[in-house]
Protein backbone atom coordinates (compact mmCIF):
# COMPACT_ATOMS: atom_id res chain seq x y z
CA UNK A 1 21.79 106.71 52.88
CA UNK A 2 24.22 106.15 50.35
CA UNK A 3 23.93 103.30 47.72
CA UNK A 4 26.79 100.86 48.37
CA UNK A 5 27.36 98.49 45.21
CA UNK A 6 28.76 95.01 45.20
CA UNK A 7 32.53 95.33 44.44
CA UNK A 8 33.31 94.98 40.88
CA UNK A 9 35.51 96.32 38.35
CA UNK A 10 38.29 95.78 35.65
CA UNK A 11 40.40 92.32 36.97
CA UNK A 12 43.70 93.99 36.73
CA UNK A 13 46.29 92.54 39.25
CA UNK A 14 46.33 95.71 41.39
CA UNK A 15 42.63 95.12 42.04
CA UNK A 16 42.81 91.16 42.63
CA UNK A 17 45.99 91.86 45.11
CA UNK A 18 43.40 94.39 46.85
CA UNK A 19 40.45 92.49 47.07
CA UNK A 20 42.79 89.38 48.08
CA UNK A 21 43.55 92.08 51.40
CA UNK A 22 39.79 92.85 52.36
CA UNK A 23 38.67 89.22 51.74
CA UNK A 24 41.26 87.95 53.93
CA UNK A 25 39.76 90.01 56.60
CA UNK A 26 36.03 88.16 55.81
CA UNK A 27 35.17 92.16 54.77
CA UNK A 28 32.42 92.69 52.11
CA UNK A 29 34.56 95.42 50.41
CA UNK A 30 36.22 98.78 51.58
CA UNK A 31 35.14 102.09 52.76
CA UNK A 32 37.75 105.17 52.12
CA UNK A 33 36.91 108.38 53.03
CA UNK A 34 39.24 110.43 51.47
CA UNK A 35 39.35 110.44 48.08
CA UNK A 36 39.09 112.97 45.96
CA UNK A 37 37.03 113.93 42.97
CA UNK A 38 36.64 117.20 41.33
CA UNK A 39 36.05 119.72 38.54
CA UNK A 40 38.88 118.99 35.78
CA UNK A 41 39.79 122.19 35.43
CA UNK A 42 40.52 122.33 39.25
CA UNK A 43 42.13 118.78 39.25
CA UNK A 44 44.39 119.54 36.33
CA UNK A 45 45.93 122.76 38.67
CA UNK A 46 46.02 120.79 41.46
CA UNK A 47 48.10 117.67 39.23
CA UNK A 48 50.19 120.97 37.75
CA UNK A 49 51.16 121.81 41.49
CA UNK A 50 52.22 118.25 42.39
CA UNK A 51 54.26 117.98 39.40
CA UNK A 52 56.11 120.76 40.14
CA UNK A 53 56.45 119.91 43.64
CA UNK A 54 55.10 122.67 45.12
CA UNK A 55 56.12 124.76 48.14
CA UNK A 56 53.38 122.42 50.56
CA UNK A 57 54.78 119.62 48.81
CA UNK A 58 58.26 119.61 50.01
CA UNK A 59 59.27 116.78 47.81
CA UNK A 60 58.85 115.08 44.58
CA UNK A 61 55.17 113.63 44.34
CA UNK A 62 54.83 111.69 40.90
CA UNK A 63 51.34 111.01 40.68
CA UNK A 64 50.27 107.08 40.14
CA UNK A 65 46.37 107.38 39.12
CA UNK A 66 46.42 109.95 36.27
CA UNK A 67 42.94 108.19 34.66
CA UNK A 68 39.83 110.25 33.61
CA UNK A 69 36.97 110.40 35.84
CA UNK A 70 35.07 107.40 34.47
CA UNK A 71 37.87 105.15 34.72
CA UNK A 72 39.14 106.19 37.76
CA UNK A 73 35.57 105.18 39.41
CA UNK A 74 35.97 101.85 37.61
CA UNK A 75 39.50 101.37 39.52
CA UNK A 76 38.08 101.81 42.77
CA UNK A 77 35.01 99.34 42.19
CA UNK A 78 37.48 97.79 40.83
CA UNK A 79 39.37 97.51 43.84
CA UNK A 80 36.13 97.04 45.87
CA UNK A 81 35.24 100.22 47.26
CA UNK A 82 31.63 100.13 48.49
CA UNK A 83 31.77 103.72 49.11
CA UNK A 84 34.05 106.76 49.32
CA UNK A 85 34.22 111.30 49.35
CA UNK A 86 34.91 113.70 47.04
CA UNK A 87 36.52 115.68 48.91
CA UNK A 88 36.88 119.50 46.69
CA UNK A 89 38.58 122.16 48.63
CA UNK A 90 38.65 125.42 48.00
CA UNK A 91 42.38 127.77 48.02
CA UNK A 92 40.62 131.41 48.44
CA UNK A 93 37.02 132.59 48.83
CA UNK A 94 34.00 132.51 46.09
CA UNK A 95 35.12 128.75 45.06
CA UNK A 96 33.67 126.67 48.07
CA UNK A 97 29.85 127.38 46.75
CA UNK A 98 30.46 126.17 43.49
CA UNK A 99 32.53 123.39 44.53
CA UNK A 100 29.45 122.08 46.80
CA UNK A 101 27.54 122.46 43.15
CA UNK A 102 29.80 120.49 41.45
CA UNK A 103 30.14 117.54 44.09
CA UNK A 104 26.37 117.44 45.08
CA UNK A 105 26.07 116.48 40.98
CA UNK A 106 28.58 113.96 41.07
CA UNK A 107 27.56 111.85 44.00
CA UNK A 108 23.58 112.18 42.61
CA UNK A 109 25.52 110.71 39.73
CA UNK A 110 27.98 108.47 41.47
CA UNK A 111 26.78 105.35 43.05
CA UNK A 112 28.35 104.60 46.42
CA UNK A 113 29.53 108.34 46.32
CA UNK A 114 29.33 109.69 49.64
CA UNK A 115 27.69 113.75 49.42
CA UNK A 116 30.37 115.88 50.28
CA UNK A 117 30.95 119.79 50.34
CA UNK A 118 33.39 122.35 51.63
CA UNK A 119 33.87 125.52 53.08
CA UNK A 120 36.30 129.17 52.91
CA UNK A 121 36.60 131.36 56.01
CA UNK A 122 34.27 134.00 54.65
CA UNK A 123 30.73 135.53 55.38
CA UNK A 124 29.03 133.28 52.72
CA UNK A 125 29.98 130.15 54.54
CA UNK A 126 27.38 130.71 57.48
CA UNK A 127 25.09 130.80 54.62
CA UNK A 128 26.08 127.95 52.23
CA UNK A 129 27.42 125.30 54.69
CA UNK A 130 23.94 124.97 56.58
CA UNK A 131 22.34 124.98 52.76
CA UNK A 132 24.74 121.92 52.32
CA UNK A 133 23.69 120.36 55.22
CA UNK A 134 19.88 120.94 54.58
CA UNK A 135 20.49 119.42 51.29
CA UNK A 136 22.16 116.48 52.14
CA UNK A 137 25.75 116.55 52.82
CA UNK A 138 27.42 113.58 54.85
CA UNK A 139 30.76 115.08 54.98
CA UNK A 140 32.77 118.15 54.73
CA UNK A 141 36.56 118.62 52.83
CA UNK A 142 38.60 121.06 55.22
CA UNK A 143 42.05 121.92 53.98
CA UNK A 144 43.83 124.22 56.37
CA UNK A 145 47.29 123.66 54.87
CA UNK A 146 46.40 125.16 51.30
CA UNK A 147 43.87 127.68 52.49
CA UNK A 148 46.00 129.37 54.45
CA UNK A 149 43.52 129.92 57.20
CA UNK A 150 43.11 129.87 60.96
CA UNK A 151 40.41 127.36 62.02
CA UNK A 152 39.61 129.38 64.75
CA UNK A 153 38.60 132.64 62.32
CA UNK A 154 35.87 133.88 63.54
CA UNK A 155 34.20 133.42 59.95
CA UNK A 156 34.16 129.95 60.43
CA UNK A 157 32.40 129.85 64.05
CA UNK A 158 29.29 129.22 62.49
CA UNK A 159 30.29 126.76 60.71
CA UNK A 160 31.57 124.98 62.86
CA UNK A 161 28.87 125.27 64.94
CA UNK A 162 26.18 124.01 62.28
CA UNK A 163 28.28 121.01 61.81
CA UNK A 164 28.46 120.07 65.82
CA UNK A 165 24.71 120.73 65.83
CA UNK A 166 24.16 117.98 62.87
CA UNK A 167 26.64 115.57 63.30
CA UNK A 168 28.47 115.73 60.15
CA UNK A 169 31.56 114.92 60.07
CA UNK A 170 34.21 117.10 58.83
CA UNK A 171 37.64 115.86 57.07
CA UNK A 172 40.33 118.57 58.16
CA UNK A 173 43.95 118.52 56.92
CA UNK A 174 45.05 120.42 59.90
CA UNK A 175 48.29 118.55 60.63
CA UNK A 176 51.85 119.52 59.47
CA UNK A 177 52.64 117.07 57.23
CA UNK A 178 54.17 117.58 54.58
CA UNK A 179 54.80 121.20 54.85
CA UNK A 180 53.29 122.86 57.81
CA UNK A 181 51.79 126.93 58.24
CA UNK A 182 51.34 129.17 60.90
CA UNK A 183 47.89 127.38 61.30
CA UNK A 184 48.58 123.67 61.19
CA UNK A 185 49.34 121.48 64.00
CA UNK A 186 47.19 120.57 67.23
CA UNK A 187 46.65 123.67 68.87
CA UNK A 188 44.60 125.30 66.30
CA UNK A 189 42.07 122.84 66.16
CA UNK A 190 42.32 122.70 69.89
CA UNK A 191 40.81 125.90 70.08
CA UNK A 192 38.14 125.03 67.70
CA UNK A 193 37.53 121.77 69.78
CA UNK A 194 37.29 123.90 72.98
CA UNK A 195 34.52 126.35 70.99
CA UNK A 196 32.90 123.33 69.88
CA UNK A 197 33.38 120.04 71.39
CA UNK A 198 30.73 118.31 70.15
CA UNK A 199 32.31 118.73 66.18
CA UNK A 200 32.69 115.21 64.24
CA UNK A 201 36.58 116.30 63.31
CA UNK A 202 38.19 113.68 61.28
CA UNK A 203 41.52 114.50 61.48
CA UNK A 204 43.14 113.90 58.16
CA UNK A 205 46.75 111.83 57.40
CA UNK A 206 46.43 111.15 61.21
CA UNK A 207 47.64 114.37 62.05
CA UNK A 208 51.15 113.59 60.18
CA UNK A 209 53.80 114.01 61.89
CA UNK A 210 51.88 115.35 64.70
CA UNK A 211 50.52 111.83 65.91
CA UNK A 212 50.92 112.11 69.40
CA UNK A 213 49.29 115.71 69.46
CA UNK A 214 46.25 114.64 67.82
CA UNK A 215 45.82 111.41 69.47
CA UNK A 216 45.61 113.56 73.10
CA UNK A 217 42.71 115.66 70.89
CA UNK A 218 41.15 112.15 69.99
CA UNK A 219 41.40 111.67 73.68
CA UNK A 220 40.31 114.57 74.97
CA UNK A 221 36.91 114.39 72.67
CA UNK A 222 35.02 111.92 71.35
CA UNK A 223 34.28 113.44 68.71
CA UNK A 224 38.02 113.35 67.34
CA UNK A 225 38.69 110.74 64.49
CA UNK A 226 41.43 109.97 62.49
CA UNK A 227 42.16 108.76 59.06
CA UNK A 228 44.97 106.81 57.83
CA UNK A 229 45.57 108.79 54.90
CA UNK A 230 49.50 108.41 53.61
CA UNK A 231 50.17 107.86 57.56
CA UNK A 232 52.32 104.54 58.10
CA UNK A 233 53.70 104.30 54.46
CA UNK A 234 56.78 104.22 53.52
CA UNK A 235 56.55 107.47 50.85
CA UNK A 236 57.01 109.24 54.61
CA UNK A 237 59.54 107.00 55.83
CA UNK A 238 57.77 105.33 58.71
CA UNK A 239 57.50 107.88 60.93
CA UNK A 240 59.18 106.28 64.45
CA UNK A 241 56.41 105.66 66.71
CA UNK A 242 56.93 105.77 70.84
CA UNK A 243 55.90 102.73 72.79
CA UNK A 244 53.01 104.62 74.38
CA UNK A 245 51.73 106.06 70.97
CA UNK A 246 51.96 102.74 68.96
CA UNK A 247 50.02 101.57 71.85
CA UNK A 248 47.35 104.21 71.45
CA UNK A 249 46.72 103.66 67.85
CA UNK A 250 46.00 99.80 69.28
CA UNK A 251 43.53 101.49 71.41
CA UNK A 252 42.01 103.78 69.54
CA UNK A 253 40.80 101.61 66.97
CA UNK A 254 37.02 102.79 66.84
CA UNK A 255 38.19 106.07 66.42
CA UNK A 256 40.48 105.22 63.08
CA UNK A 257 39.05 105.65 59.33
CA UNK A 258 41.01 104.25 56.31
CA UNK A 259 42.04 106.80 53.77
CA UNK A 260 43.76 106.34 50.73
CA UNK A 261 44.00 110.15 49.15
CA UNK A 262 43.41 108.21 45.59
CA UNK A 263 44.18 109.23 43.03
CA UNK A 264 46.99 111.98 43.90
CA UNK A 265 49.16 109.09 45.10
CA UNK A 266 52.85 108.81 44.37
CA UNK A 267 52.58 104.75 45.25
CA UNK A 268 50.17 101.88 44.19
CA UNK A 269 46.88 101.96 46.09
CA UNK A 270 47.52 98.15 47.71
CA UNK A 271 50.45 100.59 49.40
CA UNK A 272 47.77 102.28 51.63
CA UNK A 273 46.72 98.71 53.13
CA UNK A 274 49.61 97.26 53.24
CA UNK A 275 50.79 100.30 55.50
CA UNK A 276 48.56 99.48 58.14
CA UNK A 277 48.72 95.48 58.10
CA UNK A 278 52.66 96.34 58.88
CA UNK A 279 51.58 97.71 62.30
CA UNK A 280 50.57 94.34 63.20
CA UNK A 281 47.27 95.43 65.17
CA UNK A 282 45.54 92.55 64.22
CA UNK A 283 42.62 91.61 62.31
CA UNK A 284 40.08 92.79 64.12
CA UNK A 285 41.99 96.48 64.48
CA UNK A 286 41.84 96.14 60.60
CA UNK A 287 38.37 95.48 59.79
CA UNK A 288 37.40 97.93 61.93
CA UNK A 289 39.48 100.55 60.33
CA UNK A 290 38.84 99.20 56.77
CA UNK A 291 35.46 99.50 56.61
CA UNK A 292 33.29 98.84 60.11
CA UNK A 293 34.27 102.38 61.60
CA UNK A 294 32.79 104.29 58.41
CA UNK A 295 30.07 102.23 58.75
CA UNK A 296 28.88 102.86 61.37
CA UNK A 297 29.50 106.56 61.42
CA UNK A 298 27.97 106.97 57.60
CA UNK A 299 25.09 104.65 58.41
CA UNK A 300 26.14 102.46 55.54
């Protein structure tokens, strides 16, 4: 199990507005699962896309958290994060292995760093991703939208398969949003879900703009989560919600993770809270999707 640490950190007003949130809720701290942390050289590329608003972008994306690594850590314990990813991704094959190198170090190095890996459609992955698993990973970075890939590749049916078998869950951006593919959307992770319906799929950004699609998958298995990440703020203009699908987020509120996707943010991080307070779910909806979801699934 993870170490969790006692929230702490810098007392900047950013940090006192968001520990002012999770208090308010009688929460010990936060839990976001999608954060990212990475090799520099890979996070400068990734910055260098975003700044030049990329084709997947669709849009200008100024970047808020621009820190180095150390202080970047200190903002979220800052913030009171008790524990969060690192979600790496690879964007073509022969980068996922190293990746999983890189990000075992840093959470053996990280307190309250959860162990996460990755995977590439590719022969290795039947190899490496069980290898993960066997040495400890608790979650896995999927990112459909920049690979490029079908879920459903063959290549990946063991994969898939290993992480149904174990549990584990796996973070997918599989949804649209902002720029879809030929392989985002519902139905191909439907077919996955149908191959293996056992999978821990955490659907990323909560399937933006494809809520209602993923909410039938979330449905339909129970194995279907979904994260907040960027979802309900006003960066994506409040996506209009049906009466029946605002009620379903109500409902679904075991099945709901918070995600901030810190520190590639074009907004303050109190932004990602405040997002979901506006829905007006409650309290209860919040601390479960704050921190008492992850939890539980993370055994934290």
């Amino acid at each position: 199990m993870p170490h969790t640490e006692e929230p702490q950190g810098p007392p900047t007003d950013e940090a006192t507005d968001v520990r002012r949130f999770w208090q308010s809720l009688g929460l010990p701290g936060l839990i976001d699962v999608h954060v990212h942390f990475m090799p520099h050289r890979l996070l400068d590329r990734i910055r260098a896309y975003f700044d030049a608003a990329g084709p997947l972008l669709g849009r200008e994306w100024p970047i808020r958290y621009r820190q180095d690594e150390q202080e970047r850590l200190e903002l979220l314990r800052g913030y009171g994060v008790q524990a969060f990813t690192s979600l790496a991704y690879p964007h073509k094959p022969d980068m996922a292995e190293s990746l999983n190198t890189w990000t075992a170090d840093f959470a053996a190095r990280t307190p309250g760093c959860l162990h996460s890996a990755t995977f590439f459609p590719e022969p290795a992955a039947a190899r490496y991703v069980p290898a993960a698993v066997e040495d400890g990973a608790r979650v896995f970075k999927a990112h459909i939208q920049v690979g490029g890939y079908d879920p459903a590749d063959p290549l990946l049916d063991p994969v898939w398969g290993t992480l149904a078998d174990a549990g584990t869950p796996v973070i997918a951006h599989c949804a649209s949003g902002p720029v879809g593919t030929p392989f985002t959307g519902p139905a191909p992770m439907a077919r996955v879900l149908a191959r293996h319906p056992a999978l821990r799929l955490v659907v990323a950004h909560f399937g933006l703009p494809e809520y209602a699609g993923f909410m039938d998958l979330a449905e339909r298995y129970d194995g279907v989560l979904l994260d907040t990440t960027m979802a309900f703020t006003e960066f994506f203009g409040n996506v209009e919600l049906s009466d029946r699908d605002r009620k379903r987020i109500g409902e679904l509120q075991e099945r709901i993770l918070f995600g901030s996707d810190f520190p590639n943010i074009p907004y303050p991080y109190l932004e990602a809270l405040e997002s979901l307070a506006r829905l007006d779910f409650g309290d209860a909806w919040l601390r479960a999707v704050c921190r008492g979801n992850a939890a539980r699934i993370f055994g934290l």
